[in-house]
C-alpha atoms as a PDB file:
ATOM      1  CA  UNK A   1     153.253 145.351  25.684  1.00  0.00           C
ATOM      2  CA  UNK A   2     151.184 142.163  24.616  1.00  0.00           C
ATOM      3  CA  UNK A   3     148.123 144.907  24.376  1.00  0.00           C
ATOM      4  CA  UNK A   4     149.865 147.216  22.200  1.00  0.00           C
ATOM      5  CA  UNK A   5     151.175 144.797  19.656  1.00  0.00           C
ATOM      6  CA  UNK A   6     147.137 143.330  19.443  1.00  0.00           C
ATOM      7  CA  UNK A   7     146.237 146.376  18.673  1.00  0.00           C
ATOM      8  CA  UNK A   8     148.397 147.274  15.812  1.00  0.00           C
ATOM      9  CA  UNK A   9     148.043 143.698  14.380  1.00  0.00           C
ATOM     10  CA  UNK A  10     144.633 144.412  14.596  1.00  0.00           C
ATOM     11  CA  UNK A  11     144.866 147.974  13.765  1.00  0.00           C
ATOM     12  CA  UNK A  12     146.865 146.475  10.112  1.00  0.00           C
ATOM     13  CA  UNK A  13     144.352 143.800   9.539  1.00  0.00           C
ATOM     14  CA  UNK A  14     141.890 146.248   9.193  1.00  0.00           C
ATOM     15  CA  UNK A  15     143.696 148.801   7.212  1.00  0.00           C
ATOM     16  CA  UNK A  16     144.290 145.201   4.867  1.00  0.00           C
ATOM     17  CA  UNK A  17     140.447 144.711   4.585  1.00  0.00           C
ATOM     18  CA  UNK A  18     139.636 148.122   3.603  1.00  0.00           C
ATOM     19  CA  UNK A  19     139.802 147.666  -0.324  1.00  0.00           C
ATOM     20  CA  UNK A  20     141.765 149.883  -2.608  1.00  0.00           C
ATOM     21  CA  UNK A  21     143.087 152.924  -1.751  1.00  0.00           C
ATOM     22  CA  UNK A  22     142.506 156.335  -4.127  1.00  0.00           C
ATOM     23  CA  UNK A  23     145.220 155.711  -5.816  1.00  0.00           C
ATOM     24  CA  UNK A  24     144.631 151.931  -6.943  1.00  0.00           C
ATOM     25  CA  UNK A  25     141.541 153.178  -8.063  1.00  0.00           C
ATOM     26  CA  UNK A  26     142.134 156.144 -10.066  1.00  0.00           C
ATOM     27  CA  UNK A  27     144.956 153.610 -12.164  1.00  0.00           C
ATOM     28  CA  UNK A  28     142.643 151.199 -12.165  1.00  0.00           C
ATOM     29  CA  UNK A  29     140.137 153.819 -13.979  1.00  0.00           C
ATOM     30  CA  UNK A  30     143.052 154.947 -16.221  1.00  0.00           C
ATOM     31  CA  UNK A  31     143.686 151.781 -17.402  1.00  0.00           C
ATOM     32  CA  UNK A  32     140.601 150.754 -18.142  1.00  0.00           C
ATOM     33  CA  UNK A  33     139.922 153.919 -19.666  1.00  0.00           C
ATOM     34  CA  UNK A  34     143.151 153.067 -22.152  1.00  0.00           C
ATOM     35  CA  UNK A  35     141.575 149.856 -23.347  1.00  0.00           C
ATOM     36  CA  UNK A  36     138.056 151.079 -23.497  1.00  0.00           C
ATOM     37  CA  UNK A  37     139.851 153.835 -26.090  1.00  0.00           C
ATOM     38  CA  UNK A  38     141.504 150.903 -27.830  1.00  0.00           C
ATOM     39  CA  UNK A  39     138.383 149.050 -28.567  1.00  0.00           C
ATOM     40  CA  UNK A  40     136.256 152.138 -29.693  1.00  0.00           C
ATOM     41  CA  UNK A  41     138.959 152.413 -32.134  1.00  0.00           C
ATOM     42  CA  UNK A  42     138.907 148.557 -33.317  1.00  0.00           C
ATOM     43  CA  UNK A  43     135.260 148.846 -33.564  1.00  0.00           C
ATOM     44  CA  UNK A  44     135.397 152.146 -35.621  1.00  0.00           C
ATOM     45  CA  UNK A  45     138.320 150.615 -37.822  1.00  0.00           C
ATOM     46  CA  UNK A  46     136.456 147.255 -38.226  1.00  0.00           C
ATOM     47  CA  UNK A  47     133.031 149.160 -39.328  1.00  0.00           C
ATOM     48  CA  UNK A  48     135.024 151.636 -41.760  1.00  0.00           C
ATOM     49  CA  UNK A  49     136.322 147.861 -43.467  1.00  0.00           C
ATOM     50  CA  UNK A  50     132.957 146.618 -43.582  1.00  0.00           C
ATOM     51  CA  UNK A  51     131.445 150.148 -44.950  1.00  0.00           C
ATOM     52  CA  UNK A  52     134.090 150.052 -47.920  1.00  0.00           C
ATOM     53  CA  UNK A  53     133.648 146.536 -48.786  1.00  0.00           C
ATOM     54  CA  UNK A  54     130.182 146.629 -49.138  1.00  0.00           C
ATOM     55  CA  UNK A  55     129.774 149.770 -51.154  1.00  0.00           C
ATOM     56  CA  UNK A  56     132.860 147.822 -53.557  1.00  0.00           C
ATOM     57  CA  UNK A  57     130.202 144.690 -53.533  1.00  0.00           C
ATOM     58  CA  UNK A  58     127.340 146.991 -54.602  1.00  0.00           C
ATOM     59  CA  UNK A  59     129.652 148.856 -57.064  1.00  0.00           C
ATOM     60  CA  UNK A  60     130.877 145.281 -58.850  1.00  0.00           C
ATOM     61  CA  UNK A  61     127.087 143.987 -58.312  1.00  0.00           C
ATOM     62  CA  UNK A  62     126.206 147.141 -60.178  1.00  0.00           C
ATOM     63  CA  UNK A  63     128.808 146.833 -62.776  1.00  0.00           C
ATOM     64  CA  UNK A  64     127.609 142.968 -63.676  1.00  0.00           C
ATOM     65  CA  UNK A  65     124.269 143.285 -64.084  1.00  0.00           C
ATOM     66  CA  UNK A  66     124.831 146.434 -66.379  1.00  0.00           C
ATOM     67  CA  UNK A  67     126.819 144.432 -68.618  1.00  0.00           C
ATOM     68  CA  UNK A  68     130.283 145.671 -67.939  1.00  0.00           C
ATOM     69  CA  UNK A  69     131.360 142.131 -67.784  1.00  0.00           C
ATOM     70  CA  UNK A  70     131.285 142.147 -71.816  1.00  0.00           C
ATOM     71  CA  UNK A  71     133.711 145.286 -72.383  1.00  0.00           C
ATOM     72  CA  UNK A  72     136.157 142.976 -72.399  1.00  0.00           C
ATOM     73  CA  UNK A  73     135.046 140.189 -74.625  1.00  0.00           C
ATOM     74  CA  UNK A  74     134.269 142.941 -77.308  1.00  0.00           C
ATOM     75  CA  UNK A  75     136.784 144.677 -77.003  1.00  0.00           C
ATOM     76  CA  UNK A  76     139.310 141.826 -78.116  1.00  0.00           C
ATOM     77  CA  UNK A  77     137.373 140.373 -81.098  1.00  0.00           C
ATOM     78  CA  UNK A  78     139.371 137.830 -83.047  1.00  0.00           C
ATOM     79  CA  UNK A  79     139.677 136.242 -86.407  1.00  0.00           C
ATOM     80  CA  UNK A  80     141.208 133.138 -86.406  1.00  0.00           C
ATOM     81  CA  UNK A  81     143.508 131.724 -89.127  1.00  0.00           C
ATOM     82  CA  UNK A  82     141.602 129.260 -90.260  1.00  0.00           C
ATOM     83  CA  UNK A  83     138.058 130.816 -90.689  1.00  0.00           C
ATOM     84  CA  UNK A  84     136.669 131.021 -93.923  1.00  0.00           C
ATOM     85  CA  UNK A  85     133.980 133.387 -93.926  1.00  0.00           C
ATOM     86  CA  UNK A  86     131.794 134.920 -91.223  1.00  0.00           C
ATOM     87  CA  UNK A  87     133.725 135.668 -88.365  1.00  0.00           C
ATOM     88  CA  UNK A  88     131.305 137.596 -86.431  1.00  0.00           C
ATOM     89  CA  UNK A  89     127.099 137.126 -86.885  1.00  0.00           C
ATOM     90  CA  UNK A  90     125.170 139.691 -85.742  1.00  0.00           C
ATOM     91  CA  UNK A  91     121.203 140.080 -85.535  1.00  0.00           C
ATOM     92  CA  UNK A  92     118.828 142.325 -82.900  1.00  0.00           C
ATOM     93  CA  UNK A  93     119.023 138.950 -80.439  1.00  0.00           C
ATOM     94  CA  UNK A  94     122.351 137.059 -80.499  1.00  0.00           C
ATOM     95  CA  UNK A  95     125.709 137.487 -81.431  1.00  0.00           C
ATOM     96  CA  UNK A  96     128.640 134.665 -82.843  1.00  0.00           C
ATOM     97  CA  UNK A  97     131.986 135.705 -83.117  1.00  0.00           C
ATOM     98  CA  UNK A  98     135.377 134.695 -81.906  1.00  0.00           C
ATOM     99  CA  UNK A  99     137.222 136.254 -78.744  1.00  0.00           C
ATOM    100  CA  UNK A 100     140.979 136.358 -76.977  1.00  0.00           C
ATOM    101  CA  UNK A 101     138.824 137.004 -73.794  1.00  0.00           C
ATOM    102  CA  UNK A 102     135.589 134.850 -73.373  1.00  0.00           C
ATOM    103  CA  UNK A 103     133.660 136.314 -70.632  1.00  0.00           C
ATOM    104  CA  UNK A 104     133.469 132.950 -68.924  1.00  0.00           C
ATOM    105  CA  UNK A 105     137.400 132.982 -68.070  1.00  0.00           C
ATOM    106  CA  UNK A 106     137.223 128.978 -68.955  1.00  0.00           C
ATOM    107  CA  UNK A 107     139.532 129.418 -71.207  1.00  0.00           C
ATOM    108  CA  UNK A 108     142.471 131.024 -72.906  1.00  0.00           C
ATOM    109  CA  UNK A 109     143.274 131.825 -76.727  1.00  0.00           C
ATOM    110  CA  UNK A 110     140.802 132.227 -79.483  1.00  0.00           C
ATOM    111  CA  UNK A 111     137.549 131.182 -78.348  1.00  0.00           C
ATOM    112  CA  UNK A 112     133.951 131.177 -80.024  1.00  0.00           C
ATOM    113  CA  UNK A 113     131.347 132.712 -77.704  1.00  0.00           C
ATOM    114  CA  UNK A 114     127.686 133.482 -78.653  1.00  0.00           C
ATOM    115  CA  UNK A 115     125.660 136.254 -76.700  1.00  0.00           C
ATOM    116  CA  UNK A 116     121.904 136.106 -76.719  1.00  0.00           C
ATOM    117  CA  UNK A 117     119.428 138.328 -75.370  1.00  0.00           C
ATOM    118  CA  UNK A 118     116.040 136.470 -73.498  1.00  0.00           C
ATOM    119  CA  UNK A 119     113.572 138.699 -71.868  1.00  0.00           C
ATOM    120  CA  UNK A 120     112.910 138.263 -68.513  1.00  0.00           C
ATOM    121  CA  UNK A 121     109.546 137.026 -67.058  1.00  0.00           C
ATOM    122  CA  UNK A 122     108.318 139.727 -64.512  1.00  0.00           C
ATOM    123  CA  UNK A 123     107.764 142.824 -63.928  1.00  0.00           C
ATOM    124  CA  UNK A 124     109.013 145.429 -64.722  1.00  0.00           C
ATOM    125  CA  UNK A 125     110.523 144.113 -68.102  1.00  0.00           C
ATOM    126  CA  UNK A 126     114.178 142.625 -68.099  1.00  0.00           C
ATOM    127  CA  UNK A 127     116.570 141.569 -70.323  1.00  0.00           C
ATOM    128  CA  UNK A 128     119.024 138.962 -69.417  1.00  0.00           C
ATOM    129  CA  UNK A 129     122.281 138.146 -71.428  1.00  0.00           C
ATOM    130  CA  UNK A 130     123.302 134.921 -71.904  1.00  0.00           C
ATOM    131  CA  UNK A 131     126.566 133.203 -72.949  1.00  0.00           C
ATOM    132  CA  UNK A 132     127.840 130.602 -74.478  1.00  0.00           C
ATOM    133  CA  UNK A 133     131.171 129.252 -75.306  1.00  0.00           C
ATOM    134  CA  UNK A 134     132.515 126.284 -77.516  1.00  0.00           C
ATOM    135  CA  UNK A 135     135.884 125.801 -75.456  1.00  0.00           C
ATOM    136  CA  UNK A 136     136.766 122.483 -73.537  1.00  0.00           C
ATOM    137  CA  UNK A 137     135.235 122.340 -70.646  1.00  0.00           C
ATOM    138  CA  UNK A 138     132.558 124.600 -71.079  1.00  0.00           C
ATOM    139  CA  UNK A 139     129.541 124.422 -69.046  1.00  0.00           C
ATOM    140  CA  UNK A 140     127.013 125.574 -71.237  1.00  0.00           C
ATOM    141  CA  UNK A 141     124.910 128.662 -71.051  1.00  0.00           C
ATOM    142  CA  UNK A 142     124.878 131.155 -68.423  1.00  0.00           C
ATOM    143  CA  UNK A 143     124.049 134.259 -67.366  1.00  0.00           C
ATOM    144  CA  UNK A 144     126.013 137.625 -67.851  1.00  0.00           C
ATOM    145  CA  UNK A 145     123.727 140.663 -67.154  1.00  0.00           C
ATOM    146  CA  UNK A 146     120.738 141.711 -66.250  1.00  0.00           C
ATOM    147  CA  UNK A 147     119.154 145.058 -68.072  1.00  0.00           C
ATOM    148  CA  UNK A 148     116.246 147.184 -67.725  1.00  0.00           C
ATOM    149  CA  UNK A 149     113.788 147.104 -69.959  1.00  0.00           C
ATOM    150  CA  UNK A 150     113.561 146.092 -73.477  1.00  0.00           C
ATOM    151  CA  UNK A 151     117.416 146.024 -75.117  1.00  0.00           C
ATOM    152  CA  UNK A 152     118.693 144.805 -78.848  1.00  0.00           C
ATOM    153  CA  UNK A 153     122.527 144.482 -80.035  1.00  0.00           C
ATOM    154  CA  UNK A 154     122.872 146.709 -83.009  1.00  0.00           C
ATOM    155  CA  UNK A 155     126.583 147.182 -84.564  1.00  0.00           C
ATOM    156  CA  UNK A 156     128.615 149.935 -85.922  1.00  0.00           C
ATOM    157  CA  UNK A 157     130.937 150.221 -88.899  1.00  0.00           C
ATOM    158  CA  UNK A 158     133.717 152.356 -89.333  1.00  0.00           C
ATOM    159  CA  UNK A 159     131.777 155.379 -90.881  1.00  0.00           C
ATOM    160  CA  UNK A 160     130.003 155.198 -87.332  1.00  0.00           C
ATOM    161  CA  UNK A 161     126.647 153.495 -89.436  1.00  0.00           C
ATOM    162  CA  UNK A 162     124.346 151.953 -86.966  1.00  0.00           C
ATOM    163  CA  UNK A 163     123.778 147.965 -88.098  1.00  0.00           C
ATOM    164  CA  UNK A 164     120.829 146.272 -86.927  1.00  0.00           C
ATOM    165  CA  UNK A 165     122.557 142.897 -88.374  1.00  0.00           C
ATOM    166  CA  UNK A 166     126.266 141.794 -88.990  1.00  0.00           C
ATOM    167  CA  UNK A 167     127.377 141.321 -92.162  1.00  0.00           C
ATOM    168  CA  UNK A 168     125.079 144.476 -92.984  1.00  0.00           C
ATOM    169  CA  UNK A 169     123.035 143.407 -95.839  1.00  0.00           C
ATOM    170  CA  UNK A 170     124.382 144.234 -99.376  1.00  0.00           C
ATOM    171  CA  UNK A 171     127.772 143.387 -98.051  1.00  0.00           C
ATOM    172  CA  UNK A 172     130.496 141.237 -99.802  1.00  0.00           C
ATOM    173  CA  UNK A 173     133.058 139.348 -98.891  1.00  0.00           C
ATOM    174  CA  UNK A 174     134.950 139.788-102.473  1.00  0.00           C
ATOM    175  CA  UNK A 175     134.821 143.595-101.661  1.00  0.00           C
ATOM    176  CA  UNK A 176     138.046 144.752-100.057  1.00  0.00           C
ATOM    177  CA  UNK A 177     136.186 148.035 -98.494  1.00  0.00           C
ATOM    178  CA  UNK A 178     133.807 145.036 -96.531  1.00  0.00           C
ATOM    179  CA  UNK A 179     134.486 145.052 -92.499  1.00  0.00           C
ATOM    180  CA  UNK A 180     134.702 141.693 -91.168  1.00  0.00           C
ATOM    181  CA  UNK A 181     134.050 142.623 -87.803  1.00  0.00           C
ATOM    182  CA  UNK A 182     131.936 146.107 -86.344  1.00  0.00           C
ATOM    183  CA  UNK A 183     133.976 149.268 -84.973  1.00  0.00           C
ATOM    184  CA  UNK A 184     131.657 148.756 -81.935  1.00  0.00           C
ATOM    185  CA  UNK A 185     128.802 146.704 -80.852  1.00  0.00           C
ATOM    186  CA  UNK A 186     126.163 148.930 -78.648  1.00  0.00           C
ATOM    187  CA  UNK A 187     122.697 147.367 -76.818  1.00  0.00           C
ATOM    188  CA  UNK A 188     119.286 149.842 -77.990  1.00  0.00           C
ATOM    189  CA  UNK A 189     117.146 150.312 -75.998  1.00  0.00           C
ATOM    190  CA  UNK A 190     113.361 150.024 -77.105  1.00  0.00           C
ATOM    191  CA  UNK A 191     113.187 154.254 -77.521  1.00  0.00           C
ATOM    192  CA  UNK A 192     116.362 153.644 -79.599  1.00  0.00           C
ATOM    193  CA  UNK A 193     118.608 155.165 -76.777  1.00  0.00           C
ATOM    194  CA  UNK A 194     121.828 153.390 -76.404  1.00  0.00           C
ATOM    195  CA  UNK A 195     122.170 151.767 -73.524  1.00  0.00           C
ATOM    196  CA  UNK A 196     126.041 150.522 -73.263  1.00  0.00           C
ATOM    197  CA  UNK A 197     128.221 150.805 -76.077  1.00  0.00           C
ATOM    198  CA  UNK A 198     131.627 148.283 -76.450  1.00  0.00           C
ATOM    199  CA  UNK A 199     133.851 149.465 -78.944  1.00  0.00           C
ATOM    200  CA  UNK A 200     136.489 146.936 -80.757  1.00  0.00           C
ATOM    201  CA  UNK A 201     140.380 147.785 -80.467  1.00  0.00           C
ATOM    202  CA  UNK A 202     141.595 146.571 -83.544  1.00  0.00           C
ATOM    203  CA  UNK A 203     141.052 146.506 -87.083  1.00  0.00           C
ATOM    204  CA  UNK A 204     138.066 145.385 -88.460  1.00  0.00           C
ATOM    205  CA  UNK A 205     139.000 144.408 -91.755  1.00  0.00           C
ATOM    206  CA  UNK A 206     141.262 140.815 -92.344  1.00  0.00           C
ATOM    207  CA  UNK A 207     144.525 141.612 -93.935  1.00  0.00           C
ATOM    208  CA  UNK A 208     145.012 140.338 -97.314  1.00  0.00           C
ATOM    209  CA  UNK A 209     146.813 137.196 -97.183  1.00  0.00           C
ATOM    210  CA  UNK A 210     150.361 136.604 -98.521  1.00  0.00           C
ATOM    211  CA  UNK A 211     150.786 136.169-102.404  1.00  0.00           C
ATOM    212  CA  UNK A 212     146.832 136.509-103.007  1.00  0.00           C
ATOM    213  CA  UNK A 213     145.755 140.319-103.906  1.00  0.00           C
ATOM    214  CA  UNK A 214     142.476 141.233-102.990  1.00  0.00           C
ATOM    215  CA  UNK A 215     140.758 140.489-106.002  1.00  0.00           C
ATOM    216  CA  UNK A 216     141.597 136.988-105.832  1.00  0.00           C
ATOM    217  CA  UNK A 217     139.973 136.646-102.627  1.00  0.00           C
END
C-alpha cells in the first residue's frame, strides 16, 4: 500500500514538473498574439500622427517663408482719425502704412508697421522681408519671409494700374478722385512676374469728413 501511494506521489510530481500543457500554450500564444495586434496598431496610429503633423509643419513652413504671413496685415489697412496726410508710403523697397492686424501679433488696434525688402547674402539670390512696428512693446525689426530671387512691392489702384510708388506721382491730396490707400499691394519679381499679390478689403479712399465738402479739404 505504502508502494503504491510513492508511486503516484511520485507519478504527480512529475506530471507537476512537466511544464505547460497544449492548452496553456496555445492561450498563452493567443494572448500574446492579441497584444502583439494591439501594439502594431499603436505604432501604425502613432506614425500616421507624426506623418500628418509634419507634412502641416512643412505646409505652415512653406506658407511663412512665401509671405503668406502678410495677407493679413494688407488686407486690413487702416486710416486712423487723426492722420493728416500720407497714410500709406509706398516705394520698390519698403512700405509705411497703418494696420488693424500687425503681423507681429504685439499688439491690437491701429498700428503703424513698415515692411522692407533686404536681399539676402548667398546664393542663389533671396529676398527677406522685414518688419517693423511702432506699438508698445515692440521689439524692433524682424523677419517675415523669405523669397526667391530678386522681388519689389509695386501697388495697384482701383483701375487695376500697376504703381511702382504710393502716392503715384502726379497725385493730390485736394483731388477727391485721389486713393489714399492701393486696391492691392503685389511683390514683382525681377522678370516683372508677380509673385504674391495681397489685395485690400475696404475702401481706399477717406470719406469726406462731416460739415467740410471735398473742396475744402
Amino acid at each position: 500500500m505504502q508502494r503504491h501511494q510513492r508511486r503516484h506521489t511520485a507519478f504527480v510530481a512529475r506530471r507537476s514538473s512537466s511544464g505547460l500543457t497544449l492548452i496553456e500554450l496555445l492561450v498563452a500564444i493567443v494572448v500574446l498574439g492579441f497584444i502583439m495586434t494591439l501594439v502594431a496598431q499603436a505604432v501604425f496610429q502613432v506614425s500616421q500622427i507624426t506623418r500628418v503633423a509634419d507634412a502641416t509643419t512643412r505646409k505652415l513652413a512653406s506658407r511663412w517663408a512665401e509671405g503668406w504671413t502678410l495677407q493679413e496685415t494688407l488686407a486690413n489697412l487702416a486710416v486712423p482719425t487723426e492722420a493728416q496726410d500720407k497714410v500709406f508710403e509706398g516705394t520698390p523697397q519698403q512700405i509705411k502704412a497703418y494696420t488693424t492686424m500687425p503681423v507681429t501679433g504685439e499688439a491690437a488696434g491701429v498700428q503703424r508697421f513698415e515692411l522692407e525688402l533686404r536681399l539676402a547674402d548667398g546664393e542663389p539670390a533671396t529676398t527677406e522681408v522685414w518688419v517693423g512696428s511702432s506699438a508698445p512693446g515692440a521689439t524692433g525689426s524682424q523677419i517675415v519671409a523669405r523669397l526667391p530671387g530678386r522681388v519689389e512691392w509695386v501697388f495697384v489702384d482701383r483701375r487695376q494700374q500697376v504703381q511702382s510708388v504710393w502716392p503715384p506721382v502726379g497725385a493730390s491730396s485736394r483731388d477727391p478722385d485721389t486713393e489714399d490707400l492701393p486696391s492691392a499691394v503685389a511683390l514683382r519679381r525681377a522678370d516683372g512676374a508677380i509673385a504674391h499679390w495681397y489685395p485690400f478689403a475696404g475702401e481706399t479712399t477717406r470719406p469726406t469728413p462731416p460739415g467740410k465738402m471735398f473742396w475744402e479739404q
